[in-house]
Protein backbone atom coordinates (compact mmCIF):
# COMPACT_ATOMS: atom_id res chain seq x y z
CA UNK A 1 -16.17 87.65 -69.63
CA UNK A 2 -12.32 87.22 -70.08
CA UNK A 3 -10.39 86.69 -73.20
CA UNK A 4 -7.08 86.43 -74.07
CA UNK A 5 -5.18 89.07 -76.48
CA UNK A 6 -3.43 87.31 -79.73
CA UNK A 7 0.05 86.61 -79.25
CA UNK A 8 2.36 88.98 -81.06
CA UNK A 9 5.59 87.19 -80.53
CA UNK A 10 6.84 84.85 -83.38
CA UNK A 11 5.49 84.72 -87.00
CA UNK A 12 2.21 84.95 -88.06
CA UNK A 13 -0.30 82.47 -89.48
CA UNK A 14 0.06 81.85 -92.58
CA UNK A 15 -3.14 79.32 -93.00
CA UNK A 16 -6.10 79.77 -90.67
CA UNK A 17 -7.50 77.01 -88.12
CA UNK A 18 -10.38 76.57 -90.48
CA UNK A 19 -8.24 75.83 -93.63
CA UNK A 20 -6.70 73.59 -91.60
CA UNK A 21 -9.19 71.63 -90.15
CA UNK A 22 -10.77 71.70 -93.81
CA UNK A 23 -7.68 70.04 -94.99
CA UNK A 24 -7.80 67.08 -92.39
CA UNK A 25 -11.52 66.61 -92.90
CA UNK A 26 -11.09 65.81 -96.58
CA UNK A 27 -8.59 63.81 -95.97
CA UNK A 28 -10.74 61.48 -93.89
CA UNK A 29 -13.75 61.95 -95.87
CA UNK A 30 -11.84 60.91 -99.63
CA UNK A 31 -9.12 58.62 -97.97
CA UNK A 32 -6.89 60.29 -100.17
CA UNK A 33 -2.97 60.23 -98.90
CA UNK A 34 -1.86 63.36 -97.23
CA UNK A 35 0.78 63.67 -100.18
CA UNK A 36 -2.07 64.30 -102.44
CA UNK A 37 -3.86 66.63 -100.96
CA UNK A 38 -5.44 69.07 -103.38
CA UNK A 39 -3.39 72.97 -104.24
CA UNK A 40 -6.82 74.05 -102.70
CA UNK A 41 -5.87 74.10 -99.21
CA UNK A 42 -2.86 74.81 -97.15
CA UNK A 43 0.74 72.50 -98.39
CA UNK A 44 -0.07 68.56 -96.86
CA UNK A 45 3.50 69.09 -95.10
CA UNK A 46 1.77 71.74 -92.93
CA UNK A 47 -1.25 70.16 -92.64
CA UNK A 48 0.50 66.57 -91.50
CA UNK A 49 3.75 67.25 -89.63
CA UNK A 50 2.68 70.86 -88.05
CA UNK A 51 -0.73 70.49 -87.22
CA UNK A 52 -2.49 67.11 -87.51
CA UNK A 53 -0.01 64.90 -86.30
CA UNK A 54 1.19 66.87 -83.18
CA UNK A 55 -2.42 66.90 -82.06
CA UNK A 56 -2.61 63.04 -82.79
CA UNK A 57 0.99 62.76 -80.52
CA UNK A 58 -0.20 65.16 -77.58
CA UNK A 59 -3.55 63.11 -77.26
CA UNK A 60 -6.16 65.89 -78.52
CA UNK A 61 -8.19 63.96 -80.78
CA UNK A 62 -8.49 60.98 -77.96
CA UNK A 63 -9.47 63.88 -75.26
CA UNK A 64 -11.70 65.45 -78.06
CA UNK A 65 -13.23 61.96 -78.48
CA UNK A 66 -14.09 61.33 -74.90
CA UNK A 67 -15.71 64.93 -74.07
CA UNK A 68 -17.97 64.58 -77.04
CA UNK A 69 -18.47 60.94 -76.27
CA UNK A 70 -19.74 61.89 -72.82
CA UNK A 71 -21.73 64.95 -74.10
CA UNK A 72 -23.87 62.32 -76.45
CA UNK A 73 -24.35 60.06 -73.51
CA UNK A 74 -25.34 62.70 -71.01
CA UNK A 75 -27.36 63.86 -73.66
CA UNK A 76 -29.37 60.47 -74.10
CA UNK A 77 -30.07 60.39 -70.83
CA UNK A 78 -26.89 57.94 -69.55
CA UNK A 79 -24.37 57.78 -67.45
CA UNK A 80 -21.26 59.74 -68.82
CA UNK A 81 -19.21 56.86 -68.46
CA UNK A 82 -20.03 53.70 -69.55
CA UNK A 83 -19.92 50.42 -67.24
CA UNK A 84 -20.23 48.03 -70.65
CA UNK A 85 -18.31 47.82 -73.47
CA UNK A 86 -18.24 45.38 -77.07
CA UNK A 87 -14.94 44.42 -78.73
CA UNK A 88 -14.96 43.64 -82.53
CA UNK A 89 -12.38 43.04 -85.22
CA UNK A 90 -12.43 43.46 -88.64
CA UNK A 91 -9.52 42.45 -91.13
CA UNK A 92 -8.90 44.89 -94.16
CA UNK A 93 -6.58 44.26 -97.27
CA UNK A 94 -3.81 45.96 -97.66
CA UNK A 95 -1.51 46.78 -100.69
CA UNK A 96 1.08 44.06 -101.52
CA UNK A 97 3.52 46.45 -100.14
CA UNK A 98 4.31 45.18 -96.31
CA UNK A 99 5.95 45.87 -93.39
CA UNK A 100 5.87 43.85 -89.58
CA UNK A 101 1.82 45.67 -89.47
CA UNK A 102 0.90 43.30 -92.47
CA UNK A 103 0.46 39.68 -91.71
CA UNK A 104 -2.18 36.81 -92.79
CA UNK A 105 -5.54 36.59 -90.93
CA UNK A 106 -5.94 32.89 -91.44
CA UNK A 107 -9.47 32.50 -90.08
CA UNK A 108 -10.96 35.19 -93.21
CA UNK A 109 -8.43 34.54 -95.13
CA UNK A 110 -7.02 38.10 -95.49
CA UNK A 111 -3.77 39.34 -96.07
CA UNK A 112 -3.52 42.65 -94.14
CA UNK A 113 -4.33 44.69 -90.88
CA UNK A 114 -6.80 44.42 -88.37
CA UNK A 115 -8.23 46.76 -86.62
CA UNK A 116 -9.46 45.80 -82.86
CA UNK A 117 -12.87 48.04 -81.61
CA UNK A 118 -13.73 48.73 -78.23
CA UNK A 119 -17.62 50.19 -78.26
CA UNK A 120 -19.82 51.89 -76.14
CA UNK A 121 -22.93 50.03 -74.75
CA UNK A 122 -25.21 50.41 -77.11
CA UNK A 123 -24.96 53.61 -78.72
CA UNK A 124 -21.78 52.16 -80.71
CA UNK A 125 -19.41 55.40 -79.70
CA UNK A 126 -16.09 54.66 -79.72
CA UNK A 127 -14.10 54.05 -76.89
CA UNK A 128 -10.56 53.22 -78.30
CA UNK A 129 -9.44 51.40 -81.66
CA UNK A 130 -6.39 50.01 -82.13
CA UNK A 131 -4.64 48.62 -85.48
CA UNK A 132 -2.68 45.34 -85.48
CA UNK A 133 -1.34 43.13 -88.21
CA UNK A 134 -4.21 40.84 -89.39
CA UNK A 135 -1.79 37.60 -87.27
CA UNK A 136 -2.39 39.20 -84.01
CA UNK A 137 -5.12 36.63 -82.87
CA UNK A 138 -8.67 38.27 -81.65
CA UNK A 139 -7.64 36.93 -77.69
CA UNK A 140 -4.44 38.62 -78.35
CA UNK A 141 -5.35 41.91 -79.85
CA UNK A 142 -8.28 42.26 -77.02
CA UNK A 143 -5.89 41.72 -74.34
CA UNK A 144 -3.58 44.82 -76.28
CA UNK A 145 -6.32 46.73 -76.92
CA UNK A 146 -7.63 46.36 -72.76
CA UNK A 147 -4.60 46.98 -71.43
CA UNK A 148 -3.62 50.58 -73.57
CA UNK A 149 -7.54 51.35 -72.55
CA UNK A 150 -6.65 50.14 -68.83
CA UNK A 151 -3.12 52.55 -68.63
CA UNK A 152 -5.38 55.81 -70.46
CA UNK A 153 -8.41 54.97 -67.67
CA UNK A 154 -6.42 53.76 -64.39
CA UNK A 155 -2.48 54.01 -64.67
């Protein structure tokens, strides 16, 4: 058995992992903005910018994804990787506020974003997601959403 000993160079923690990962979990789980996060857990400036969104940048969460992905397929009895895939779209509203990600989904007749699926088989696991403005067409954002998939899988 092998471990490693803590690093004693630099400052110490102030928050643990766990509060951390607490943080981001209610986050996701209220939908509350990161700017009001509850005095309950560590400041949301620590949680965002020095944890959360340096994983998102480096790629954790998508490598996280993929080895639990596999896990639940190996699990089930299936190949790890899957030789099928489904692509859906759904169109949200967003608030009146808008930038070049907000745009007018003529065919529901939503002003907003859409967001572009790419699932698993049948199980319905995630393979990647990928958020346009709701006037990227469906052919459109499935061609974006195959090609950032083909660059992670083959380029």
């Amino acid at each position: 058995m092998s471990f490693r000993l803590p690093n004693k160079r630099g400052r110490p923690k102030t928050y643990t992992t766990h509060e951390i990962l607490n943080a981001i979990f209610y986050i996701f789980k209220s939908g509350c903005p990161w700017r009001l996060l509850p005095s309950d857990f560590p400041p949301w400036e620590t949680v965002f910018y020095w944890w959360f969104r340096r994983r998102r940048i480096d790629g954790t969460f998508e490598h996280l994804n993929t080895a639990l992905r596999e896990r639940v397929r190996t699990s089930l009895g299936r190949s790890a990787h899957p030789s099928a895939g489904i692509v859906d779209s759904q169109s949200a509203e967003t608030t009146s506020v808008g930038d070049e990600r907000r745009g007018y989904d003529g065919g529901k007749k939503v002003r907003g974003r859409k967001r572009h699926l790419l699932l698993v088989d049948t199980e319905g696991l995630v393979l990647k997601a990928k958020v346009h403005s709701a006037k990227v067409s469906d052919q459109d954002g499935l061609r974006l959403l195959l090609d950032s998939h083909a660059q992670r899988c083959w380029g």
